[in-house]
C-alpha atoms as a PDB file:
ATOM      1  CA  UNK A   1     -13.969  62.651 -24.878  1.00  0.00           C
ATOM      2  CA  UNK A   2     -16.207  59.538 -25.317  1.00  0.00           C
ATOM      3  CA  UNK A   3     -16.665  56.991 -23.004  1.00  0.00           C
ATOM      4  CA  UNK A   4     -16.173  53.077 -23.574  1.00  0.00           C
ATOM      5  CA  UNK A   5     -17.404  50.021 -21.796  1.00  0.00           C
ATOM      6  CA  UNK A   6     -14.787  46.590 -22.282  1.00  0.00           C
ATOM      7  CA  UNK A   7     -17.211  44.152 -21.030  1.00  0.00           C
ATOM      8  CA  UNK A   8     -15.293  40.764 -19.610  1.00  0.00           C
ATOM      9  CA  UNK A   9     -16.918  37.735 -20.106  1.00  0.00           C
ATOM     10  CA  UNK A  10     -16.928  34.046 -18.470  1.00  0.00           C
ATOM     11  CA  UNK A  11     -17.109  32.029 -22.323  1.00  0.00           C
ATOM     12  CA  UNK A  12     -14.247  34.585 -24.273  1.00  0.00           C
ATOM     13  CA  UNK A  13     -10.928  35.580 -23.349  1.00  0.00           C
ATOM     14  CA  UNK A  14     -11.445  38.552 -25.500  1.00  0.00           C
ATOM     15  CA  UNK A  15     -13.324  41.881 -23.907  1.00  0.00           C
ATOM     16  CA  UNK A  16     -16.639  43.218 -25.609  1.00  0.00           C
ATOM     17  CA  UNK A  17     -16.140  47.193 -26.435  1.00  0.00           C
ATOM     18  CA  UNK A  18     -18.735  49.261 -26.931  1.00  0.00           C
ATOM     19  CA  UNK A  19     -18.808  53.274 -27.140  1.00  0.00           C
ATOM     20  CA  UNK A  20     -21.238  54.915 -24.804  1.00  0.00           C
ATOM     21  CA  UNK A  21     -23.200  57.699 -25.140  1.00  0.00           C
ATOM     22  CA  UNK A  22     -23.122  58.854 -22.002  1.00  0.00           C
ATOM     23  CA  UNK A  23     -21.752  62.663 -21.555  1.00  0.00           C
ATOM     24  CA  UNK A  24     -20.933  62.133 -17.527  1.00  0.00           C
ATOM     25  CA  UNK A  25     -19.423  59.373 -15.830  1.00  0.00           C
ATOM     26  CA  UNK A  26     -22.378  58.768 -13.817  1.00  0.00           C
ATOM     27  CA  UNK A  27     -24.163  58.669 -16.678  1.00  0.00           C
ATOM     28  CA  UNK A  28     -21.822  55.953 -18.659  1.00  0.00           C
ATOM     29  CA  UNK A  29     -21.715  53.512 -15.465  1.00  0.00           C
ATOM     30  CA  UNK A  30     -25.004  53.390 -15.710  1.00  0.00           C
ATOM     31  CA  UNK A  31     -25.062  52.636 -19.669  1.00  0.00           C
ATOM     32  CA  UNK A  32     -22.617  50.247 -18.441  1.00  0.00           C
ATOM     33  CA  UNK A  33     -24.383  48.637 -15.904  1.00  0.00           C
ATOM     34  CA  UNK A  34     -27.075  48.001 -18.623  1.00  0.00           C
ATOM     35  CA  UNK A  35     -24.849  46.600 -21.159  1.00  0.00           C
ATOM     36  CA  UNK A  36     -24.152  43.967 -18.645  1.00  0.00           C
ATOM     37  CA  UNK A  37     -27.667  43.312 -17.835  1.00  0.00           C
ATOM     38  CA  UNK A  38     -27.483  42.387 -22.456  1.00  0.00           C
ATOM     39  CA  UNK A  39     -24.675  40.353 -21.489  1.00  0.00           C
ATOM     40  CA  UNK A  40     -25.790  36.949 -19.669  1.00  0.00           C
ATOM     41  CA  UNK A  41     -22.146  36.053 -19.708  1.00  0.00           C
ATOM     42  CA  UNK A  42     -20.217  38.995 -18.247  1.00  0.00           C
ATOM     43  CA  UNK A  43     -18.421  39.032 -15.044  1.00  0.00           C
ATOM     44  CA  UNK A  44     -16.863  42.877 -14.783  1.00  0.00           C
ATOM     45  CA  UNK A  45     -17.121  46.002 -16.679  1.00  0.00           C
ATOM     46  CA  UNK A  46     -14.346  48.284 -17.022  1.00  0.00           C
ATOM     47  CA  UNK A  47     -15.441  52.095 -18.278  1.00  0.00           C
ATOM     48  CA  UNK A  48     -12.675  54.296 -19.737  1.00  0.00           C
ATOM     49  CA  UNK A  49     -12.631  57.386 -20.774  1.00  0.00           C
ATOM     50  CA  UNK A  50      -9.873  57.769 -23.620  1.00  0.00           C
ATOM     51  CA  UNK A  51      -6.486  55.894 -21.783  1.00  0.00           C
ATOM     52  CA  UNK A  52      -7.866  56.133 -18.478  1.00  0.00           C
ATOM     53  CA  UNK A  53     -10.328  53.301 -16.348  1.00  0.00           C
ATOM     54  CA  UNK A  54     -12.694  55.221 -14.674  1.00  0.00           C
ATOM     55  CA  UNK A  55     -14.515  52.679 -12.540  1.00  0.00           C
ATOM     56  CA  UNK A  56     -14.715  48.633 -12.377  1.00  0.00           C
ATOM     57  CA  UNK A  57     -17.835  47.239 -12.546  1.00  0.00           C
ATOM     58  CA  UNK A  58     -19.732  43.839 -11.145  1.00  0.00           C
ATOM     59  CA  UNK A  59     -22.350  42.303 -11.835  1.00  0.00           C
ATOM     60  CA  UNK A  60     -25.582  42.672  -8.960  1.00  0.00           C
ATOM     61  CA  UNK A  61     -25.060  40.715  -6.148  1.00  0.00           C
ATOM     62  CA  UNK A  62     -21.050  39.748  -6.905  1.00  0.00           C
ATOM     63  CA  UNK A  63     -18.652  40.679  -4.451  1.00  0.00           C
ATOM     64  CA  UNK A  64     -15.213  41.574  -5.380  1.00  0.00           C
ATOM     65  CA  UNK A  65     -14.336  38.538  -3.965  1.00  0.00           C
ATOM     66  CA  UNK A  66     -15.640  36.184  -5.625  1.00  0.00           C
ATOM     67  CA  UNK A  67     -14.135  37.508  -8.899  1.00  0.00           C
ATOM     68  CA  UNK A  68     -10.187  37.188 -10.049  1.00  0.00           C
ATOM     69  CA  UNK A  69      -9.847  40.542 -12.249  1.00  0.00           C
ATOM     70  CA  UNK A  70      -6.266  39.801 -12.330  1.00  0.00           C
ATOM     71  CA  UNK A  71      -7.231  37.188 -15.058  1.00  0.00           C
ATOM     72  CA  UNK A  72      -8.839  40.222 -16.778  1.00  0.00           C
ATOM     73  CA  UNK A  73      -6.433  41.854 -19.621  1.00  0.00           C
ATOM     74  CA  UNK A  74      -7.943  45.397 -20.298  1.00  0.00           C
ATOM     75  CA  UNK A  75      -4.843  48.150 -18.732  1.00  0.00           C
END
């Protein structure tokens, strides 16, 4: 089952999606994490894997603090 990355950005109340390559999760958070790096803009990653979020991920040097997700609209 393939992997996608919704990337959440601070100028767009609409996610970016992108189908990874990626064959293992490691592997996808990883392509996720550089997606970001593409993204000046984006605040959290979310990686799925069909219906199901796999992991949440933050920009370097974020803390989970200092970002809302609740704002965030991907289930």
């Amino acid at each position: 089952m393939t992997f996608f990355c919704f990337i959440e950005s601070d100028n767009s109340s609409v996610p970016h999606m992108e189908p990874l390559v990626s064959a293992t999760l490691t592997d996808a958070l990883e392509e996720a994490r550089d997606l970001m790096r593409l993204h000046s803009r984006a605040v959290v990653a979310h990686v799925h894997r069909g219906d199901e979020r796999m992991e949440t991920i933050l920009p370097p040097g974020t803390s989970q603090t200092q970002i809302d997700t609740r704002r965030f609209s991907v289930a």
